[in-house]
Each structure stands twice: as C-alpha cells, then as structure tokens.
Protein backbone atom coordinates (compact mmCIF):
# COMPACT_ATOMS: atom_id res chain seq x y z
CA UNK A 1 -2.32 45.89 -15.55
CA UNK A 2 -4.57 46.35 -19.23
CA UNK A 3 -7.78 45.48 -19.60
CA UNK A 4 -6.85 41.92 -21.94
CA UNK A 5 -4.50 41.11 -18.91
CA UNK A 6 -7.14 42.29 -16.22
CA UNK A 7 -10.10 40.28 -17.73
CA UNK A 8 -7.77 37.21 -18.75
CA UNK A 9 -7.06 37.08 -14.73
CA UNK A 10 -10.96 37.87 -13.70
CA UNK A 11 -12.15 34.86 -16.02
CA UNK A 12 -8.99 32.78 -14.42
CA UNK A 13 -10.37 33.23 -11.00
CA UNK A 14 -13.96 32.70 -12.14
CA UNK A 15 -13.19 29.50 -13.20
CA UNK A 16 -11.20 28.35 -10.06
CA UNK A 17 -14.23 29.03 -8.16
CA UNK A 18 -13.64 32.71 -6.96
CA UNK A 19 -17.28 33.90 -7.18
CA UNK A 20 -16.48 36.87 -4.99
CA UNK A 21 -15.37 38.77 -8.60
CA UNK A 22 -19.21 38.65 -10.12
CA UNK A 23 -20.39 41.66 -8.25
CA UNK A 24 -18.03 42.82 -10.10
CA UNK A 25 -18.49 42.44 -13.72
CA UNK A 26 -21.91 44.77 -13.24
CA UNK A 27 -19.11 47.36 -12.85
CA UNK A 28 -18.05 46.56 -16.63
CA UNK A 29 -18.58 48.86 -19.77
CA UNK A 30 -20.74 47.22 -22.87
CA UNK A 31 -17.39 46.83 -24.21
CA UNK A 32 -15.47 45.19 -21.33
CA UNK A 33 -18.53 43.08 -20.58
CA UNK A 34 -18.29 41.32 -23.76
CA UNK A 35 -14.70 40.71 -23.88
CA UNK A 36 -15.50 39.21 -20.52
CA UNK A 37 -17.91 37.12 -21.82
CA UNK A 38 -15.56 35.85 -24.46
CA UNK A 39 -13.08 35.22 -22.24
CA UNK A 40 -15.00 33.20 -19.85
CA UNK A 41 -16.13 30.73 -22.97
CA UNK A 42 -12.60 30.22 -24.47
CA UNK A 43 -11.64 29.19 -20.80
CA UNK A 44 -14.33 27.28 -20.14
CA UNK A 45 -13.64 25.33 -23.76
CA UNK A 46 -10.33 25.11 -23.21
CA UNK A 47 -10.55 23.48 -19.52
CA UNK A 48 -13.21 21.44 -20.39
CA UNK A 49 -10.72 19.91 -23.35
CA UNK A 50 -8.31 19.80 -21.06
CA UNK A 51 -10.43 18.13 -18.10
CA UNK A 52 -11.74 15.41 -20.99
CA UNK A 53 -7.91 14.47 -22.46
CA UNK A 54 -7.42 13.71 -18.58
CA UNK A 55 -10.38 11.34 -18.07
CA UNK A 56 -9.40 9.42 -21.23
CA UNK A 57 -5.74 8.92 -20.57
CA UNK A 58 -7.11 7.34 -17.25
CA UNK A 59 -9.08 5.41 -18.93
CA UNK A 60 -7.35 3.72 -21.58
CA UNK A 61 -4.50 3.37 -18.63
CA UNK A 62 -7.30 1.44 -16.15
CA UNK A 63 -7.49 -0.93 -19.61
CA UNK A 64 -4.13 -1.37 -20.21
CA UNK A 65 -3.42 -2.75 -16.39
CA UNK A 66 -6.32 -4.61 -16.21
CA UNK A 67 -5.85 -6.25 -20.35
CA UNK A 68 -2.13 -7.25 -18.82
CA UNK A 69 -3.29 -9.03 -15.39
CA UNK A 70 -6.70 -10.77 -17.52
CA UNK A 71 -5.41 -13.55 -19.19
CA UNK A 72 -3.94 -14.79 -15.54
CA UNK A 73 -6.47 -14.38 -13.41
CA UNK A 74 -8.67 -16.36 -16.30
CA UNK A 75 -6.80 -19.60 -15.63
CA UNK A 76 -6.18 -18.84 -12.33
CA UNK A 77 -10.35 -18.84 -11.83
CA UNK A 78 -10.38 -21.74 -14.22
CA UNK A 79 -8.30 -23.83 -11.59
CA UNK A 80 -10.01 -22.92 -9.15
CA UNK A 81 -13.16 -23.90 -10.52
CA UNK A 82 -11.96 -27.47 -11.64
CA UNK A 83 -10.87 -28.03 -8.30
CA UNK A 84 -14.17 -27.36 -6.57
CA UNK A 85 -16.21 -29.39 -9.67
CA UNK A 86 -14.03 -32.35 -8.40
CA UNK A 87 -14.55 -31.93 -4.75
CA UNK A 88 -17.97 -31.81 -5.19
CA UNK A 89 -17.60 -35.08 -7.60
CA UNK A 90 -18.54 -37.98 -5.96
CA UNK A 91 -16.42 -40.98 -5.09
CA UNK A 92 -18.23 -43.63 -7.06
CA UNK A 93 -17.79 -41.41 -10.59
CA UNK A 94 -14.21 -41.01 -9.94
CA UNK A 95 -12.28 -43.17 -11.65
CA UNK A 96 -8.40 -43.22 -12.62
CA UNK A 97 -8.88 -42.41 -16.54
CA UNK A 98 -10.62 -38.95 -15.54
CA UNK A 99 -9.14 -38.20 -12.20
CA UNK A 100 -5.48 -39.14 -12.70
CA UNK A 101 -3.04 -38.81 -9.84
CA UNK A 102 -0.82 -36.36 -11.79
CA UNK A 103 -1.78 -33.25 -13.62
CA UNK A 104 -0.80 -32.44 -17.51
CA UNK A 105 0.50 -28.94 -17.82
CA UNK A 106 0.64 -27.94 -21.48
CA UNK A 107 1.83 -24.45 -22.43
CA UNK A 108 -0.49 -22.29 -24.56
CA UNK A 109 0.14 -19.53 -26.38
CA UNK A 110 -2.22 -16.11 -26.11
C-alpha cells in the first residue's frame, strides 16, 4: 500500500473513532506528518459538510410534515375550543339566534 493510500486510510480510521492509530503518527517523517495533517482537515471538512447537508434535509422534511398536517389541526383546536366556550356558557345567555340547533359548515379556501 503507498504512503497517499496508507495515510488516506490512517485519517479514515481517525475519524471513525479508531484512536488506537495516534501512537502512531509520532512514528511519521516531517514529511508524512504533514500530509497527515492535511489529510485529517480535508476529512474532517468534508464530513462535517456532509454531517450538516444531513441535519438540514431533516429539517426542512420535519417542516414539510408538520406545514401539511397545520392547517387541520388549527380548526380541529378551533372546534374544540368553541365547544368548551359554549359548555361553559350559561343557560340564561343562550338563546336560539346565537346557539342554533344546527351548525353552518362553509368551505374555505387556504
């Protein structure tokens, strides 16, 4: 195996979580240290990039799911609410003009 194939492996495992491979790099030339080094940033970069596209895909899909369910569970907690003001309504200020026996369902557009 070279040395770009080698190091490219060694920073691989570094980033997984293999810590067993830093006694190692003391081992290193000047040379080989730095391309190390190198390495280790563009991987780190690059799975940080990576880790952050991830996070935001999840996101914006969390907002899509809950943006399509909203606008029902709005009037559904509208109802509900209605219902309990005019439990809690007392008989003597319910009349038949504002409490009707029937209910007026119009459709709206959102």
């Amino acid at each position: 195996m070279g040395l770009l194939a080698g190091n490219l492996l060694w920073t691989f495992r570094l980033s997984m979580g293999d810590f067993a491979a830093i006694d190692a790099i003391s081992t290193l030339s000047k040379h080989e240290s730095r391309i190390f080094w190198v390495f280790w940033v563009i991987t780190l970069v690059l799975t940080c990039i990576i880790f952050l596209n991830f996070v935001v895909a999840e996101a914006c899909a969390s907002y899509m799911r809950v943006k399509d369910y909203l606008l029902p569970i709005i009037e559904r907690e509208k109802s509900v609410l209605l219902t309990e003001c005019e439990q809690m309504t007392l008989k003597r200020f319910k009349n038949k003009e504002k409490y009707p026996k029937f209910l007026i369902v119009r459709e709206t557009e959102f």
